[in-house]
Every structure is written in structure tokens, then in C-alpha cells.
C-alpha atoms as a PDB file:
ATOM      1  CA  UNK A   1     -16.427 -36.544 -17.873  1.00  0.00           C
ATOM      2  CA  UNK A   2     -16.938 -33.188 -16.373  1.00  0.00           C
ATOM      3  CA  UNK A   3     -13.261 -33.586 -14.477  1.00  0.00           C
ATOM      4  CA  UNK A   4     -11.657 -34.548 -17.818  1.00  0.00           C
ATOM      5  CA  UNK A   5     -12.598 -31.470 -19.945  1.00  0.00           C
ATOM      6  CA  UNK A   6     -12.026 -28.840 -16.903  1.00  0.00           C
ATOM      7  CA  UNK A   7      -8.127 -30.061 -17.322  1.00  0.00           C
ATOM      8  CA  UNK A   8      -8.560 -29.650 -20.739  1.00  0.00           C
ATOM      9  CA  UNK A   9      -9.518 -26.525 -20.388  1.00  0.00           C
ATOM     10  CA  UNK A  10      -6.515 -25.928 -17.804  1.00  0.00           C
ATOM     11  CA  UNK A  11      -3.698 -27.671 -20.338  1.00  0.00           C
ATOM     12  CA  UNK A  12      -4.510 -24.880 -23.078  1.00  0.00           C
ATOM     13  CA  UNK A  13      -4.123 -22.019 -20.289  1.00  0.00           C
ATOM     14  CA  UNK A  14      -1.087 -20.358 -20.929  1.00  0.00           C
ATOM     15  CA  UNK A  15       0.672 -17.110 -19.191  1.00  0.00           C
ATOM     16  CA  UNK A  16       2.122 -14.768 -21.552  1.00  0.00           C
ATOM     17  CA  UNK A  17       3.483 -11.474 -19.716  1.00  0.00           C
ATOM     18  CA  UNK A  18       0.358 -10.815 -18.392  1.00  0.00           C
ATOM     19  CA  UNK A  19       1.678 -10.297 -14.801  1.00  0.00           C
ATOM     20  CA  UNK A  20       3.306  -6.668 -15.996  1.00  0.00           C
ATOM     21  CA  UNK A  21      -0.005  -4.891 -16.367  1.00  0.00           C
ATOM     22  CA  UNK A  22      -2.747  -2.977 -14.682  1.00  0.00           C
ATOM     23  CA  UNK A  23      -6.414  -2.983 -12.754  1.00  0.00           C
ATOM     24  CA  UNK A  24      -8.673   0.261 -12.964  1.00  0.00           C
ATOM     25  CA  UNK A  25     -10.734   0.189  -9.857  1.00  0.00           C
ATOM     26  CA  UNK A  26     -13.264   3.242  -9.612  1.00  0.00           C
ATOM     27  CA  UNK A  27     -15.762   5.379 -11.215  1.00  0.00           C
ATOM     28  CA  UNK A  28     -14.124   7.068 -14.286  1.00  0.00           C
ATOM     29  CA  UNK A  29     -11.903   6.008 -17.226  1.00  0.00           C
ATOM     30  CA  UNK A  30      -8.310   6.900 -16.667  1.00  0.00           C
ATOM     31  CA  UNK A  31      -7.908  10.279 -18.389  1.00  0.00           C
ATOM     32  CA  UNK A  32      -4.318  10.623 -20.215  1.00  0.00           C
ATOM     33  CA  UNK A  33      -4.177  14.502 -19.212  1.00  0.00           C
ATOM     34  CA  UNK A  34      -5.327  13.785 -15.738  1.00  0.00           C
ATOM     35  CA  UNK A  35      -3.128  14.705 -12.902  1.00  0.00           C
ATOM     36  CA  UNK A  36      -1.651  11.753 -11.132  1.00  0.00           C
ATOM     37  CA  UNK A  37      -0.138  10.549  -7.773  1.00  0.00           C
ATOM     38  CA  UNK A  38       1.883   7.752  -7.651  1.00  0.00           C
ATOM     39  CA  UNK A  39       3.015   5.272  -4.716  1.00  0.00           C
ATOM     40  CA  UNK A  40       6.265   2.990  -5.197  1.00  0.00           C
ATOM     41  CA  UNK A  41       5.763  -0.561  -3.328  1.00  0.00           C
ATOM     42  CA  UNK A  42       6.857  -3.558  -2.258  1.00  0.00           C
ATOM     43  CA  UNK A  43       5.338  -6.754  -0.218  1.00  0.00           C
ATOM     44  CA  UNK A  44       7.967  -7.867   3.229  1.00  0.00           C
ATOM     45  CA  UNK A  45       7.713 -10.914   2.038  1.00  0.00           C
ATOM     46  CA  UNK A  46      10.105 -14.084   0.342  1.00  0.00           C
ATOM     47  CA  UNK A  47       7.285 -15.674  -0.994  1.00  0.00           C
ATOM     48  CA  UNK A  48       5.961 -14.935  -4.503  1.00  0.00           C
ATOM     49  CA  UNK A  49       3.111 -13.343  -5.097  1.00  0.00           C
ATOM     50  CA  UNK A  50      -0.080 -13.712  -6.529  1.00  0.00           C
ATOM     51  CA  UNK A  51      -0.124 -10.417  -8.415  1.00  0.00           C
ATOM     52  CA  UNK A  52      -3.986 -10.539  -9.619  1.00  0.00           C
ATOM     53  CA  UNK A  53      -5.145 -11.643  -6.052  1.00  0.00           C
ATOM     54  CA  UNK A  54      -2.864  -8.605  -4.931  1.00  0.00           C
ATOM     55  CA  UNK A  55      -4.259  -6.200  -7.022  1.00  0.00           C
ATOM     56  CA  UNK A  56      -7.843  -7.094  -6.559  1.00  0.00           C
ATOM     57  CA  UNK A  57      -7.756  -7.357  -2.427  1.00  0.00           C
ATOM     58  CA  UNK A  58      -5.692  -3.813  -2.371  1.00  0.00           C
ATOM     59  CA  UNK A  59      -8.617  -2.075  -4.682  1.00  0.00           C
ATOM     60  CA  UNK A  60     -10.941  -3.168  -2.790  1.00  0.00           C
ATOM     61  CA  UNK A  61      -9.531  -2.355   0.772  1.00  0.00           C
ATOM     62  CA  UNK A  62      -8.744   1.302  -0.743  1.00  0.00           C
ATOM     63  CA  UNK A  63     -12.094   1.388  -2.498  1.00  0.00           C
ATOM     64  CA  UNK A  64     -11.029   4.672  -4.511  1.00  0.00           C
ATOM     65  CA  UNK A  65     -13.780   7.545  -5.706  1.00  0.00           C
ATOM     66  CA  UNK A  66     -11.730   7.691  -8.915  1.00  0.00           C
ATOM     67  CA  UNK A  67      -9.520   5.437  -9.884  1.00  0.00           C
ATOM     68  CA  UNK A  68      -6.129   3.013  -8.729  1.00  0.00           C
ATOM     69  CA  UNK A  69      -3.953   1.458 -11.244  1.00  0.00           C
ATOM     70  CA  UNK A  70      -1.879  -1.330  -9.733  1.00  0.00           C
ATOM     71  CA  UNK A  71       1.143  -2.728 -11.845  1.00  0.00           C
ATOM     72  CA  UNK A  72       3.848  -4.826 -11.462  1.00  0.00           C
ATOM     73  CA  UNK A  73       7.471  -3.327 -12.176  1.00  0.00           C
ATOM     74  CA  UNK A  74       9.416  -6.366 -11.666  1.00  0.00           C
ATOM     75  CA  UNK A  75      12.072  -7.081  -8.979  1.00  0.00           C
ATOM     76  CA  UNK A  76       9.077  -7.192  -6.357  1.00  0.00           C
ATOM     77  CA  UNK A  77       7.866  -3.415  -7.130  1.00  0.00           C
ATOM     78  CA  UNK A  78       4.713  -2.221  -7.503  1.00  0.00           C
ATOM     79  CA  UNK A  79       2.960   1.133  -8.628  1.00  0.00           C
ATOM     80  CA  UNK A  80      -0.187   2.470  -7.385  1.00  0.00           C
ATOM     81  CA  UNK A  81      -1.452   5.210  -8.881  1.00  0.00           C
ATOM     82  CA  UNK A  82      -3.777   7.415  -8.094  1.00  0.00           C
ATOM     83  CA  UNK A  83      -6.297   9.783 -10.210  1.00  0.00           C
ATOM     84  CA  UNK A  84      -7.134  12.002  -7.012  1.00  0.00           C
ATOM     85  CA  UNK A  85      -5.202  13.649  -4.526  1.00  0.00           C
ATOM     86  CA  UNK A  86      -8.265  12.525  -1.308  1.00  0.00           C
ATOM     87  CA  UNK A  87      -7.656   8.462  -2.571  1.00  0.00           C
ATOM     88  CA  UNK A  88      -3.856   9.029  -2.123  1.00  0.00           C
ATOM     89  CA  UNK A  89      -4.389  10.760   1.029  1.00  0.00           C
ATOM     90  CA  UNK A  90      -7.106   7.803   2.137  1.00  0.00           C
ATOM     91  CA  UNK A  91      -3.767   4.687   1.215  1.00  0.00           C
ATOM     92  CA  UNK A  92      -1.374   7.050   3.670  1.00  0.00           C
ATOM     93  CA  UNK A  93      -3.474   8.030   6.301  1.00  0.00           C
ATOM     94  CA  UNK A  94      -4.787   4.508   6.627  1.00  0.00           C
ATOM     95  CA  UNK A  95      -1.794   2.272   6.736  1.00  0.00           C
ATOM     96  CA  UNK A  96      -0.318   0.160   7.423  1.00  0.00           C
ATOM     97  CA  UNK A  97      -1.379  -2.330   4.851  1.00  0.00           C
ATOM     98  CA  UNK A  98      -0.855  -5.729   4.667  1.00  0.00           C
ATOM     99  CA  UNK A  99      -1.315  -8.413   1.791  1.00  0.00           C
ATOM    100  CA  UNK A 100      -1.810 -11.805   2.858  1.00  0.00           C
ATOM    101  CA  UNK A 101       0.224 -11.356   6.188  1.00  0.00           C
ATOM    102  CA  UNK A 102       2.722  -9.276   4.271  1.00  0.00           C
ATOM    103  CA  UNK A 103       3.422  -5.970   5.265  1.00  0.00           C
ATOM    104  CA  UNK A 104       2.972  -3.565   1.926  1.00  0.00           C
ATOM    105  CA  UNK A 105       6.359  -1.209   1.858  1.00  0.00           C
ATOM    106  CA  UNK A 106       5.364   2.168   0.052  1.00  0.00           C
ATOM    107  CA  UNK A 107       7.049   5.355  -0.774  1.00  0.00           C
ATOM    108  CA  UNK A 108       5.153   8.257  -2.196  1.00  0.00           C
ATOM    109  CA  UNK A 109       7.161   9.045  -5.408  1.00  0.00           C
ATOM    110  CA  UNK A 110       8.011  12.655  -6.260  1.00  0.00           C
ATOM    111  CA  UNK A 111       8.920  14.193  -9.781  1.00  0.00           C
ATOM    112  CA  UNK A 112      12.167  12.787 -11.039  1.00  0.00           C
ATOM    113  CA  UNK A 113      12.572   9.919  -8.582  1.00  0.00           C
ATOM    114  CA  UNK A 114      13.032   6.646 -10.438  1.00  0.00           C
ATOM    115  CA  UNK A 115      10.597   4.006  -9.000  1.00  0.00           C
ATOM    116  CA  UNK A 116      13.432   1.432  -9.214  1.00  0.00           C
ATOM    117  CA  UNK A 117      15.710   3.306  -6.750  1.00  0.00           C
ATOM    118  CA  UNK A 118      13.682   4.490  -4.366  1.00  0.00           C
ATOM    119  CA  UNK A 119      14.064   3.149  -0.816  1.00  0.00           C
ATOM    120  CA  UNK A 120      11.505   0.466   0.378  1.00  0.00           C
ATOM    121  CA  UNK A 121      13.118  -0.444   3.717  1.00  0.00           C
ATOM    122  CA  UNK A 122      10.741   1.814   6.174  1.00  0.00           C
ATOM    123  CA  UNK A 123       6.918   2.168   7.058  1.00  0.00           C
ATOM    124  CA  UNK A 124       5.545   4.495   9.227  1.00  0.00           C
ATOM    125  CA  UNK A 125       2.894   2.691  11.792  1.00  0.00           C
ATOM    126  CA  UNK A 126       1.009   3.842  14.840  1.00  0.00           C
ATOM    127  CA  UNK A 127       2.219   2.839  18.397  1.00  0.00           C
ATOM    128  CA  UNK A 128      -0.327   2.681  20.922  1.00  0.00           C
ATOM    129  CA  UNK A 129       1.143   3.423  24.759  1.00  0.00           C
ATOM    130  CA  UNK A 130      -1.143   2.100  27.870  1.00  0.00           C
ATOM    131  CA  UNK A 131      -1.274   2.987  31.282  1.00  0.00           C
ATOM    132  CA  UNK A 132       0.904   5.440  30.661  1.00  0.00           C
ATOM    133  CA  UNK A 133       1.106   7.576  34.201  1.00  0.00           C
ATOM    134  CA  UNK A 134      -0.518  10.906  34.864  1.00  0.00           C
ATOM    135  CA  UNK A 135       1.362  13.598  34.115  1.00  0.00           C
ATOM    136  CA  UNK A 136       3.497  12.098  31.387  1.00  0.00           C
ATOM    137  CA  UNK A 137       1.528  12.511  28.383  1.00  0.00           C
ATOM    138  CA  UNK A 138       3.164  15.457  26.693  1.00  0.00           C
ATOM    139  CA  UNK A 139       4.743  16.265  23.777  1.00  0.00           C
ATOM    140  CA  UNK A 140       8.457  15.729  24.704  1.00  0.00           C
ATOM    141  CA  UNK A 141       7.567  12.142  26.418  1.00  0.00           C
ATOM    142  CA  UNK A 142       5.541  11.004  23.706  1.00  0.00           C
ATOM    143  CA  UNK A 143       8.240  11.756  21.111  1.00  0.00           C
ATOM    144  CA  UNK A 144      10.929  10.553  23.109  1.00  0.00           C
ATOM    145  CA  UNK A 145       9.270   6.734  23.078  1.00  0.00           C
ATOM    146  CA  UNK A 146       8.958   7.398  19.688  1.00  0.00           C
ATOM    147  CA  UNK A 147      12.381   8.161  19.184  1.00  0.00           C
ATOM    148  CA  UNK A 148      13.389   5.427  21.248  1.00  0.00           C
ATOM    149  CA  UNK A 149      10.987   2.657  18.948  1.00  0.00           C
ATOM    150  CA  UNK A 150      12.186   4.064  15.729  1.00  0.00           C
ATOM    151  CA  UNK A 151      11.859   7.647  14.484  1.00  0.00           C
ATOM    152  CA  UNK A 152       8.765   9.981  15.799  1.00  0.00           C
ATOM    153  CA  UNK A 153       6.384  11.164  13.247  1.00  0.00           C
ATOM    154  CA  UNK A 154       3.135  12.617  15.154  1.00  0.00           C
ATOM    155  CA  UNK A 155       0.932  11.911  17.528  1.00  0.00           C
ATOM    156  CA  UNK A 156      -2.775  11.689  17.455  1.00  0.00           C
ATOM    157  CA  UNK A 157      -4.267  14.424  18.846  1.00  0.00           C
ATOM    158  CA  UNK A 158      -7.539  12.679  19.404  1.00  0.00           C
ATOM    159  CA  UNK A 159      -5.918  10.354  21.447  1.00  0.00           C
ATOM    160  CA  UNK A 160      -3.519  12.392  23.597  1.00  0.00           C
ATOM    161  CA  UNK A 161      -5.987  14.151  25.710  1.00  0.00           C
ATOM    162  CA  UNK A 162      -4.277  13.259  28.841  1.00  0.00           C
ATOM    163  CA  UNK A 163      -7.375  11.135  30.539  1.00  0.00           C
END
């Protein structure tokens, strides 16, 4: 009996457009006048996507002191924004992000770009180097094998110490 009114329950459920919306994760209500920073995004991935699942597992990775509104823009796009400049900073410094084994594509929108044109095609991403021999850990070397794996960005300088 139990079984029969749970798919009861599931035949009334319905979807109206509720995939085009929003989740506030954080500490404060969104403030209309409040200064925001915005991230343009897509998953590398054919499969569709479970938007709510999405939303939820990104907040909570990102874990934000403010607030992060995630919404869905259609044509696989999404836009996280941010209510604080250190929880933007925290997304870019820390990537790259995934979502269930899908790489998340991001570009960090600037005034006037239109979030449908923007181009989600690259990701920056850390490349560790071992064993690499004495005496070749410089500047020029280490941007030249980043060069040669895509386009060099920086180097860690925590991690470039030469040892």
C-alpha cells in the first residue's frame, strides 16, 4: 500500500520551467544594490544535466561567505554569481572544477559581454612536472613546457624552489 501511494504521489509531480532559476547559498539575502561578480559556464559534457544536483554539489564545494546564485541560461550555460569579490577569487584560484566527471568551462564575464557569446572552449589547469633535472627549473624552461602543453599562465612560486 505504501508503494502504491508513493507513485501517486510521483504521477501528480509535474515540471513547469523550474530548471531556469536560482540557489542562494550563504549567509546574507541577496541585496539588489549589492555589487556583483559574475562567472559564465558550461559542463564538457553530452549528457544532460541534472541542474538541481548541479547547483547544490557546486555551492557546497565553493562554500561562499556571502552568497552564489547558480542559474541556468539555456543552451548548456550557466551563471554563477557572486556577492563578494574573496568567493569569486576562492571559484578561480581553486579550479579546475568538475561536476559529475564533467569538467565545468567558466569565463569571468566583464561589463558589456553578453553571457551567450562568450567563449567556453578553454580552462586554465595546473601542470605538475617531476624529476625535472637540476638546473632546469627557471622561468624560461618552465614557460616553455607550458607553451608547448597549451598556453603558459604562471607558475607556483611555492613550488618552484628549485629542490
Amino acid at each position: 500500500m505504501a508503494n502504491q501511494n508513493l507513485e501517486q504521489l510521483y504521477s501528480r509531480l509535474t515540471l513547469e520551467e523550474e530548471d531556469v532559476g536560482g540557489i542562494v547559498v550563504g549567509n546574507e539575502e541577496v541585496r539588489p544594490n549589492k555589487k556583483t561578480f559574475m562567472l559564465i559556464g558550461r559542463l564538457l559534457t553530452e549528457k544532460n544535466v541534472n541542474f538541481t544536483a548541479m547547483q547544490n554539489v557546486l555551492a557546497s564545494l565553493w562554500r561562499p561567505k556571502e552568497v552564489v546564485e547558480i542559474h541556468n541560461l539555456g543552451a548548456q550555460r550557466y551563471s554563477f554569481v557572486f556577492y563578494h569579490i574573496l568567493d569569486l577569487q576562492k571559484v578561480l584560484d581553486g579550479g579546475p572544477w568538475t561536476f559529475e566527471q564533467s569538467l565545468l568551462i567558466y569565463h569571468q564575464l566583464k561589463e558589456g559581454e553578453n553571457p551567450q557569446a562568450v567563449d567556453l572552449n578553454k580552462v586554465e589547469m595546473w601542470v605538475q612536472i617531476y624529476d625535472l633535472p637540476t638546473g632546469f627549473v627557471s622561468d624560461r624552461i618552465l614557460q616553455s613546457i607550458g607553451n608547448y602543453v597549451g598556453t603558459f599562465v604562471k607558475e607556483d612560486p611555492a613550488n618552484s624552489n628549485g629542490a
